[in-house]
N, C-alpha and C. Protein backbone atom coordinates (compact mmCIF):
# COMPACT_ATOMS: atom_id res chain seq x y z
N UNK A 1 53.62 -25.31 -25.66
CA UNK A 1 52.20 -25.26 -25.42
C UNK A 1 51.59 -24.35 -26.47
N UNK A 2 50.35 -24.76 -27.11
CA UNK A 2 50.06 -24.23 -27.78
C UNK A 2 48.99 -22.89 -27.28
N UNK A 3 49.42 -21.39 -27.71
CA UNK A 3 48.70 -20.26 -27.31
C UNK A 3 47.10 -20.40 -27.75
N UNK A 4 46.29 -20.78 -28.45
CA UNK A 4 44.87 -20.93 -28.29
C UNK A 4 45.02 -21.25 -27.52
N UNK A 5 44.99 -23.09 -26.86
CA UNK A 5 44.85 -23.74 -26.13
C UNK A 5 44.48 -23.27 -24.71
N UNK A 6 45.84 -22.14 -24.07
CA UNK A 6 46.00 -21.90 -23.12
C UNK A 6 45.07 -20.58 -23.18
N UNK A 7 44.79 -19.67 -24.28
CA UNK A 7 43.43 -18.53 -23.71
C UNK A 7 42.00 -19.13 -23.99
N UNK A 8 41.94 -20.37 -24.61
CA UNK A 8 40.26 -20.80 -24.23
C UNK A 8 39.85 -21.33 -22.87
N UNK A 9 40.88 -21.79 -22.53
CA UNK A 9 40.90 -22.72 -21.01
C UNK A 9 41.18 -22.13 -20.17
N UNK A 10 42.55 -21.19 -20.25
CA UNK A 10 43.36 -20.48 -18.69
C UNK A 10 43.97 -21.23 -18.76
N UNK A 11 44.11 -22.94 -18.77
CA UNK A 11 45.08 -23.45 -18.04
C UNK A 11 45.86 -24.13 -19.12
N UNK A 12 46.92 -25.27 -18.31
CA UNK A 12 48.13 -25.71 -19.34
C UNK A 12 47.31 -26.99 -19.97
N UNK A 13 47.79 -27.25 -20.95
CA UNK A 13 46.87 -28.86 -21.29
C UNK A 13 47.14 -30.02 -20.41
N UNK A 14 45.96 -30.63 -19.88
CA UNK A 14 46.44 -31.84 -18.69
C UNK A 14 46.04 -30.87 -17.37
N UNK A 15 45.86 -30.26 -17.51
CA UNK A 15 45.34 -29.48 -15.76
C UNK A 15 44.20 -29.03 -15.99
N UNK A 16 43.45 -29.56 -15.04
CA UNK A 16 42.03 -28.96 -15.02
C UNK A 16 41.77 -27.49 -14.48
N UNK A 17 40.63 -26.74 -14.86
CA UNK A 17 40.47 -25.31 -14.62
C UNK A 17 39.69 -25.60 -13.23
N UNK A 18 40.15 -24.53 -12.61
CA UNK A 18 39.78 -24.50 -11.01
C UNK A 18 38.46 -23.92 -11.16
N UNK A 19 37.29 -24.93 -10.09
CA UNK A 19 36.01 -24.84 -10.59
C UNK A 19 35.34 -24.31 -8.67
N UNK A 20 36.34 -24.02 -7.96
CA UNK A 20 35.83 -23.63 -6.64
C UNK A 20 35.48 -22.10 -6.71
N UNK A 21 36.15 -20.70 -7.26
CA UNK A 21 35.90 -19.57 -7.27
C UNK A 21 34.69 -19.75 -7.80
N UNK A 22 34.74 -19.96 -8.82
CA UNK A 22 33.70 -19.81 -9.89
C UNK A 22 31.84 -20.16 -9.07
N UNK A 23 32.24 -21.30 -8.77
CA UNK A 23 30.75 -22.04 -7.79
C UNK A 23 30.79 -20.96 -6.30
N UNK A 24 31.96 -20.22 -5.56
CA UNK A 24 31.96 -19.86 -4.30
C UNK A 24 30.72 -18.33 -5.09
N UNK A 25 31.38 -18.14 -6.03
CA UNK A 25 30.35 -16.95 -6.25
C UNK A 25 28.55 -16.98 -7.07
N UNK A 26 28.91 -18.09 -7.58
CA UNK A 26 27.21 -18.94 -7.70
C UNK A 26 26.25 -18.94 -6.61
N UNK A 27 26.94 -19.46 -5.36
CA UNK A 27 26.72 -19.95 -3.92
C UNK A 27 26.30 -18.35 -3.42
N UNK A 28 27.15 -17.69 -3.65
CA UNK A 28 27.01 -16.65 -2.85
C UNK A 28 25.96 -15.75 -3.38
N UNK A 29 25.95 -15.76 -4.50
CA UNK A 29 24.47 -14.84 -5.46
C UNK A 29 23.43 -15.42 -4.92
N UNK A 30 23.19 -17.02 -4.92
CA UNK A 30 22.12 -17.73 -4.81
C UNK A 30 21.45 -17.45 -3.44
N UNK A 31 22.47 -17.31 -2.18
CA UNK A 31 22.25 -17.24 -0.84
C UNK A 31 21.79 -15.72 -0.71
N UNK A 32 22.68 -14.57 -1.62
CA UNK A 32 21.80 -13.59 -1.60
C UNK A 32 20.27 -13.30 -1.70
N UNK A 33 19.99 -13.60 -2.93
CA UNK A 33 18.74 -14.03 -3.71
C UNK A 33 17.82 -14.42 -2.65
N UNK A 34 18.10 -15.50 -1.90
CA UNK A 34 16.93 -16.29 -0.89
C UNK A 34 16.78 -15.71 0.35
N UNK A 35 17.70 -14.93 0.62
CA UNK A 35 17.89 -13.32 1.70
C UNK A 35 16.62 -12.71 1.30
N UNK A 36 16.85 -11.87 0.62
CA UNK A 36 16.02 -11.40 -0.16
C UNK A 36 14.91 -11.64 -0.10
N UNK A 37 14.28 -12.06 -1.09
CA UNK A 37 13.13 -13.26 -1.13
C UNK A 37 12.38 -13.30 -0.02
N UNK A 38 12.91 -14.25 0.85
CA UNK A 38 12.80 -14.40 2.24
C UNK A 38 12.25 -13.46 2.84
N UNK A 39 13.07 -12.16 3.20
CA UNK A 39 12.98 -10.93 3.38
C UNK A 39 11.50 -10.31 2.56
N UNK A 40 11.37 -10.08 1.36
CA UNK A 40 10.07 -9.17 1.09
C UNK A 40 8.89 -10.42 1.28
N UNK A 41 8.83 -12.28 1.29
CA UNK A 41 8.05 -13.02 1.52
C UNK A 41 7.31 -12.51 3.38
N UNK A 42 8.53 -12.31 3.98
CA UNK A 42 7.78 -12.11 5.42
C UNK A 42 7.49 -10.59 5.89
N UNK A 43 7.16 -9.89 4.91
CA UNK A 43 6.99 -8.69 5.39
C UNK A 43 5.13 -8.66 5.62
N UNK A 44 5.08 -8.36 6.52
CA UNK A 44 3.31 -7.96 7.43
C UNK A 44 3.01 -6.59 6.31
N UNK A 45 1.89 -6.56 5.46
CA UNK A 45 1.63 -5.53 4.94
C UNK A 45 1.20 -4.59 5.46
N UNK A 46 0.54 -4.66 7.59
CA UNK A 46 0.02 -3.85 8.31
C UNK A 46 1.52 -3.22 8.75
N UNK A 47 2.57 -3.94 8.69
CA UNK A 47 3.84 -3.23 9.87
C UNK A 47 4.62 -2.71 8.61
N UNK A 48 4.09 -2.35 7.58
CA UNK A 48 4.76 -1.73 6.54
C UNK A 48 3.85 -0.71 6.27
N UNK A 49 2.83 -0.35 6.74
CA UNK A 49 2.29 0.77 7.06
C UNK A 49 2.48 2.14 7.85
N UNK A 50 2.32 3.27 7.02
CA UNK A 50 2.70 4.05 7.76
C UNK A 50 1.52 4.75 8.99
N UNK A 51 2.32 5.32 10.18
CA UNK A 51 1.39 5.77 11.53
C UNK A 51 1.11 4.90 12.35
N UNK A 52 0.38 4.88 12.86
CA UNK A 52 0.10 4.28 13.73
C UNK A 52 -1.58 3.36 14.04
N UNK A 53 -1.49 2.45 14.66
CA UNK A 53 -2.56 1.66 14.76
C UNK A 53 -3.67 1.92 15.11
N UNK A 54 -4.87 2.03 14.95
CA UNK A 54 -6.05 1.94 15.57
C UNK A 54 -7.26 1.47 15.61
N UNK A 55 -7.66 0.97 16.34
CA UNK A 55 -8.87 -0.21 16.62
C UNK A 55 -10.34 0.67 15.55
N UNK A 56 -10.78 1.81 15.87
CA UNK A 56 -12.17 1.56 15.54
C UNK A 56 -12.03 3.46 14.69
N UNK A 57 -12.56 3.45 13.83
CA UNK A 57 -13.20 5.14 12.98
C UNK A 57 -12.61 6.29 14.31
N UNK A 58 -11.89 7.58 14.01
CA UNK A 58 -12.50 8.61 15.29
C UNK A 58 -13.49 8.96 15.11
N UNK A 59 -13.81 9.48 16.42
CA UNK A 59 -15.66 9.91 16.52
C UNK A 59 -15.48 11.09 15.49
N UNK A 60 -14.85 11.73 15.21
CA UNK A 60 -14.70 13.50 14.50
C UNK A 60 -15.54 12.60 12.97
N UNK A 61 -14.95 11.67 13.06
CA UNK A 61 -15.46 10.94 11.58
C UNK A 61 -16.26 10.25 11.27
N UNK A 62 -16.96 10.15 12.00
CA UNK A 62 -18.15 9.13 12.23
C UNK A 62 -19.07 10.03 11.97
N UNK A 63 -20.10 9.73 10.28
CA UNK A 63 -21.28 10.65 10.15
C UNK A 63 -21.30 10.30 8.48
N UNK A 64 -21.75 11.35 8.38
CA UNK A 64 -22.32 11.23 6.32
C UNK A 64 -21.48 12.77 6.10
N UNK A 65 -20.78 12.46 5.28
CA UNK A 65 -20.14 13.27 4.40
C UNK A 65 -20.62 13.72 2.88
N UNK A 66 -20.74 14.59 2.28
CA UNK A 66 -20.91 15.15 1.07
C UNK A 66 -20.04 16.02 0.33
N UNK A 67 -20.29 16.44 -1.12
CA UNK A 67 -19.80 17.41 -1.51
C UNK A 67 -20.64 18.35 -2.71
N UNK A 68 -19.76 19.52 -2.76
CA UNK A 68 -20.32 20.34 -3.67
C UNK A 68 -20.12 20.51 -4.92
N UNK A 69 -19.02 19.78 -5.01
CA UNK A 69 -18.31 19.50 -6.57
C UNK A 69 -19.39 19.27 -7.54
N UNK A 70 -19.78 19.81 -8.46
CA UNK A 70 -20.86 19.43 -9.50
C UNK A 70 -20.30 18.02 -9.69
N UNK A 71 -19.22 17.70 -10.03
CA UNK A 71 -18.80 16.02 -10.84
C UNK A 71 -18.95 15.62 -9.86
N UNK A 72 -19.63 15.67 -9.07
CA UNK A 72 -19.65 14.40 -7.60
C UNK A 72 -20.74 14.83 -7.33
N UNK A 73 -22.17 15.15 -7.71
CA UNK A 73 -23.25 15.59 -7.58
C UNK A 73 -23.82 14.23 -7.46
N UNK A 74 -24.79 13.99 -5.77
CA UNK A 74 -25.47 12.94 -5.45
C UNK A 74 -24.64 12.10 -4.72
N UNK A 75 -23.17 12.09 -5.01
CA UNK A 75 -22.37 11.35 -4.30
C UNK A 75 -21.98 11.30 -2.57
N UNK A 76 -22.06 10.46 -1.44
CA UNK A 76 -22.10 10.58 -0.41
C UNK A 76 -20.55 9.97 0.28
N UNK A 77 -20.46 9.93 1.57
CA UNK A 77 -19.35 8.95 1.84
C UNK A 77 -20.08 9.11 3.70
N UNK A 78 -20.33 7.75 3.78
CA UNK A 78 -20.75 7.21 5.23
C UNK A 78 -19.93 6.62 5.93
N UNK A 79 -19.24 7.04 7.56
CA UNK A 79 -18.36 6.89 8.13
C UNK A 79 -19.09 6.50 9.14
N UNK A 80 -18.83 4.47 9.72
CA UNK A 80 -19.35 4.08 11.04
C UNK A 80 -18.28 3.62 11.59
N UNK A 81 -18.43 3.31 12.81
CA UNK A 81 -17.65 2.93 13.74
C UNK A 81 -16.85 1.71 12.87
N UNK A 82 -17.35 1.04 12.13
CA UNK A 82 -16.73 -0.10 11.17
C UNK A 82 -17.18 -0.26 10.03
N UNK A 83 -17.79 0.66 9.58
CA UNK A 83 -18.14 0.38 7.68
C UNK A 83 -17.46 1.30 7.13
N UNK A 84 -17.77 1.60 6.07
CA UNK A 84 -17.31 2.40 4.98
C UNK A 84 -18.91 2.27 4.28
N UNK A 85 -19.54 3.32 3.84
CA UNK A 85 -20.81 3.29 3.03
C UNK A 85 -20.12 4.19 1.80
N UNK A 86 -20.21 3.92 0.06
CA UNK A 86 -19.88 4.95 -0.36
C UNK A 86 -21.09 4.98 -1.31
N UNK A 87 -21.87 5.82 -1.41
CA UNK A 87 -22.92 6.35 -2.37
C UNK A 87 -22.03 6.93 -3.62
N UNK A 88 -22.46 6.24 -5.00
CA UNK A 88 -21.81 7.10 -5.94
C UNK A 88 -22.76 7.80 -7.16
N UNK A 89 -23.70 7.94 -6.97
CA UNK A 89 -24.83 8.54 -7.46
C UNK A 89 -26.27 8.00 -7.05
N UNK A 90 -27.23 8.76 -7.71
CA UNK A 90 -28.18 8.56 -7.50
C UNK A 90 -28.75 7.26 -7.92
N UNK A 91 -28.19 6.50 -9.39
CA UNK A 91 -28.95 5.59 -9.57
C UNK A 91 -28.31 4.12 -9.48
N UNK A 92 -27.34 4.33 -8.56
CA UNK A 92 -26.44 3.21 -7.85
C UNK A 92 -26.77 2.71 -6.47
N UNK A 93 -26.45 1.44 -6.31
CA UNK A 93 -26.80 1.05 -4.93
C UNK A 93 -25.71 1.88 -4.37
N UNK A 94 -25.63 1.77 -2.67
CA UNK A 94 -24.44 2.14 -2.01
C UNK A 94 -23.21 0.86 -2.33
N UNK A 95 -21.99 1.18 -1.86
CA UNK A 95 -21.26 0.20 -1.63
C UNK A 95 -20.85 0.04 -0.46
N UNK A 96 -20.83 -1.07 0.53
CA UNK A 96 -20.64 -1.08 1.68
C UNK A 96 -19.53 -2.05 1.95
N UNK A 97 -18.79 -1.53 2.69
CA UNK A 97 -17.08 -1.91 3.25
C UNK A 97 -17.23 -2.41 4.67
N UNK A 98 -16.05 -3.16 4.92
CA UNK A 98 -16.08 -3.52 6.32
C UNK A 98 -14.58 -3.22 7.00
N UNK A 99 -14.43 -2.23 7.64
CA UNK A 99 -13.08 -1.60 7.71
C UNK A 99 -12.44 -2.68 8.31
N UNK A 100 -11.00 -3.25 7.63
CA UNK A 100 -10.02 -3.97 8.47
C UNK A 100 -9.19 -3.50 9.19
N UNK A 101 -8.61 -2.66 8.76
CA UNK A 101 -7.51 -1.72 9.27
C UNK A 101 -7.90 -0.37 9.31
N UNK A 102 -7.07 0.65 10.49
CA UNK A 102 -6.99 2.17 10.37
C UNK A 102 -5.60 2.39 10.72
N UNK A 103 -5.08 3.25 10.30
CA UNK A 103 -3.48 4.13 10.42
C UNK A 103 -3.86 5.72 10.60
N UNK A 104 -3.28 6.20 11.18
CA UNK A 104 -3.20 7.73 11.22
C UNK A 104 -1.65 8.03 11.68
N UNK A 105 -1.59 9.53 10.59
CA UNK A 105 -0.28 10.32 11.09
C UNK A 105 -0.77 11.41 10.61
N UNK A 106 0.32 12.21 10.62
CA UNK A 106 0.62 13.15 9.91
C UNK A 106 1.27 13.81 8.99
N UNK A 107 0.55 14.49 7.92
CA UNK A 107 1.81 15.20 6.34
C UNK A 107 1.60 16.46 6.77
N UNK A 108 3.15 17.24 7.56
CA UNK A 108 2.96 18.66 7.98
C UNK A 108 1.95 18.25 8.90
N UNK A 109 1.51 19.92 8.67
CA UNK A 109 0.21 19.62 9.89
C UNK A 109 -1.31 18.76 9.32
N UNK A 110 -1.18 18.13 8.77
CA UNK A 110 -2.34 17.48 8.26
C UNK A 110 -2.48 16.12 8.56
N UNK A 111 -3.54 16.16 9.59
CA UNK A 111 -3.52 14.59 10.03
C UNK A 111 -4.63 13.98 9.04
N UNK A 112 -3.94 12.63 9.05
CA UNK A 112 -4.46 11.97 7.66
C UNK A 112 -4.72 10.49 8.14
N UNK A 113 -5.78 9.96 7.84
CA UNK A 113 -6.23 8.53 8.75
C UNK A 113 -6.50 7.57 7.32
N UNK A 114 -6.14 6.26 6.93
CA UNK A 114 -6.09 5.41 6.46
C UNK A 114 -6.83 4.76 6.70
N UNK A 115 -8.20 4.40 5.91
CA UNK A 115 -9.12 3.66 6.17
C UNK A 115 -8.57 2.17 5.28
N UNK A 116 -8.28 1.07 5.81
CA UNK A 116 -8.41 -0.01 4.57
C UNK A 116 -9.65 -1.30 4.56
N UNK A 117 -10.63 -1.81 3.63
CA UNK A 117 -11.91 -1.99 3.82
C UNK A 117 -11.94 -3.04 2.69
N UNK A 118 -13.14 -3.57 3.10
CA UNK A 118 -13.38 -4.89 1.89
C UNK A 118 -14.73 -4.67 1.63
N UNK A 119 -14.72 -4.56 0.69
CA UNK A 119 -16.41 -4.37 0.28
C UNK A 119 -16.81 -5.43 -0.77
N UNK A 120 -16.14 -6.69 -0.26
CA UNK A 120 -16.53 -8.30 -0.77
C UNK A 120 -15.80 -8.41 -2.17
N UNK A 121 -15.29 -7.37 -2.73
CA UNK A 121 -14.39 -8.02 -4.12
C UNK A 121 -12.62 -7.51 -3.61
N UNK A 122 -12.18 -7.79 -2.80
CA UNK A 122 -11.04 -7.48 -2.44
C UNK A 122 -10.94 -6.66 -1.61
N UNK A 123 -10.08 -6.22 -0.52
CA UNK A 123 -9.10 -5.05 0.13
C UNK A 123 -9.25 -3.55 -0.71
N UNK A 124 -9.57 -2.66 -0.44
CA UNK A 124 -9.53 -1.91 -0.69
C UNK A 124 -8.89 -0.44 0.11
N UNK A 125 -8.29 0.72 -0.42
CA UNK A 125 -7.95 1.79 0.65
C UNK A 125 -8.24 3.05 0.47
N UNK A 126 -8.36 3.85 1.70
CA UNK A 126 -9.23 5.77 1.61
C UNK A 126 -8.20 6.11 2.77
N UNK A 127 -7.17 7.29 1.96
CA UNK A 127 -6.71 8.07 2.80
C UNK A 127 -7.63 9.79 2.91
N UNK A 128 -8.32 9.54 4.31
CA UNK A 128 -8.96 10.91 4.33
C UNK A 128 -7.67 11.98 5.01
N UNK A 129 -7.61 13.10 4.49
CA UNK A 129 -6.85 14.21 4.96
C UNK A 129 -7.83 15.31 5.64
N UNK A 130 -7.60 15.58 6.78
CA UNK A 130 -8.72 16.28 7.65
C UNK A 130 -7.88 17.51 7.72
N UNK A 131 -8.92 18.21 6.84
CA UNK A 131 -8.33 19.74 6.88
C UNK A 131 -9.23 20.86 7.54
N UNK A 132 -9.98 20.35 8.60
CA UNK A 132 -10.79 21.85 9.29
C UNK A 132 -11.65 20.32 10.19
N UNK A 133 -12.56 20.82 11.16
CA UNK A 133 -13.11 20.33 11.98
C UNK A 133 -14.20 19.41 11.62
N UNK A 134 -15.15 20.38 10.34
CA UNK A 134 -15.82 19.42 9.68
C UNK A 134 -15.86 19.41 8.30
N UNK A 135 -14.27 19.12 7.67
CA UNK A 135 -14.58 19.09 6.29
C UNK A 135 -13.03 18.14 6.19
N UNK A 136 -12.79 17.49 5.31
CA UNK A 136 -11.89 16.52 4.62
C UNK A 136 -11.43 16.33 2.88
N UNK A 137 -10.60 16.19 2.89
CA UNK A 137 -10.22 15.59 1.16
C UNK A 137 -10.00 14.40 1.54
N UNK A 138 -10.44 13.49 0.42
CA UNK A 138 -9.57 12.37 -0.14
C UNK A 138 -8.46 12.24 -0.85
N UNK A 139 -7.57 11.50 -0.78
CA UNK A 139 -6.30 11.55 -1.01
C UNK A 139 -6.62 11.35 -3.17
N UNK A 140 -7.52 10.73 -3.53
CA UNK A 140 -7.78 10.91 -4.79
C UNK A 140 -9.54 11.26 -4.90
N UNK A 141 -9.97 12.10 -5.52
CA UNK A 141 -9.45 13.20 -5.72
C UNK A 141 -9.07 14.34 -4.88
N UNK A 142 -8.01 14.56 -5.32
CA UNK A 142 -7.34 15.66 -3.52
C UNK A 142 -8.12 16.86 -3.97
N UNK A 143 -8.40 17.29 -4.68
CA UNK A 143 -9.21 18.94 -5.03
C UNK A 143 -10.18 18.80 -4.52
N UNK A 144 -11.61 17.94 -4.32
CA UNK A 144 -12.84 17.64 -3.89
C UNK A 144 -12.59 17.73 -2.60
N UNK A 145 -13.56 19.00 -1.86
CA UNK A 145 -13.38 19.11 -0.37
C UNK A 145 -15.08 18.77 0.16
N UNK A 146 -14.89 17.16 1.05
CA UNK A 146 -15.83 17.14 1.18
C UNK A 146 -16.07 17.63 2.97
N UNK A 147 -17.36 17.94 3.21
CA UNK A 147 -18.12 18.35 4.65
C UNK A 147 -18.93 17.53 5.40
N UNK A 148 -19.03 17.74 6.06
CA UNK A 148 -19.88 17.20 7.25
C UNK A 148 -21.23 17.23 6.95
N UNK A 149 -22.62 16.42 6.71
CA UNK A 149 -23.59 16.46 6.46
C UNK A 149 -24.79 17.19 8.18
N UNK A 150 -25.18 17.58 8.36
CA UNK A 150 -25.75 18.00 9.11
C UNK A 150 -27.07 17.79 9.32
């Protein structure tokens, strides 16, 4: 028998190369793959959320918010039972949201509520972090501490 022969093939000349391993592990990648797949296709983007569920704004949050930040001078944030209002200066309309979803938990002691909202060009999201009774950050920008309008 000639030695090429037998290391391009594996096998002797006249015997075919065994073609079942080879496909059992094709089969088996492929079936992985559609696991998979499958798997991140049916995932609920609400039950992949973190905290917990809730129907409507808390009352603690329900009102007009401001801040003192000079770079956010004029800027507002309006909290209703189901909107989102966000004022971003003076010579802008508001933008108005229609909350779909809310989540709340907690980071440490900081309870933090997930507003997610459509304000007609897509889904949009506001994690407020409530750090005193009447004052909050937003999760961007986290330095800007905004208050309670009165």
């Amino acid at each position: 028998m000639d030695e090429r022969t037998r290391s391009r093939s594996g096998t002797s000349p006249g015997h075919a190369a065994p073609r079942g391993r080879g496909s059992l592990l094709w089969l088996a990648l492929l079936a992985g793959v559609a696991v998979v797949v499958g798997g991140v296709l049916s995932l609920n983007p609400r039950q992949s959320q973190p905290g917990k569920g809730m129907d409507h704004i808390p009352t603690a949050l329900i009102g007009r918010w401001t801040t003192t930040a000079p770079r956010y001078e004029g800027r507002a944030l309006r909290l209703t039972r189901d909107t989102v209002v966000l004022r971003t200066g003076p010579a802008r309309p508001p933008r108005r949201g229609r909350i779909t979803s809310l989540r709340t938990w907690k980071e440490g002691l900081v309870p933090v509520v997930r507003i997610m909202y459509d304000a007609g060009d897509g889904p949009e999201t506001m994690d407020l972090l409530l750090v005193g009774p009447d004052s909050m950050r937003l999760r961007n920008p986290r330095e800007v501490l905004w208050t309670r309008a009165h």
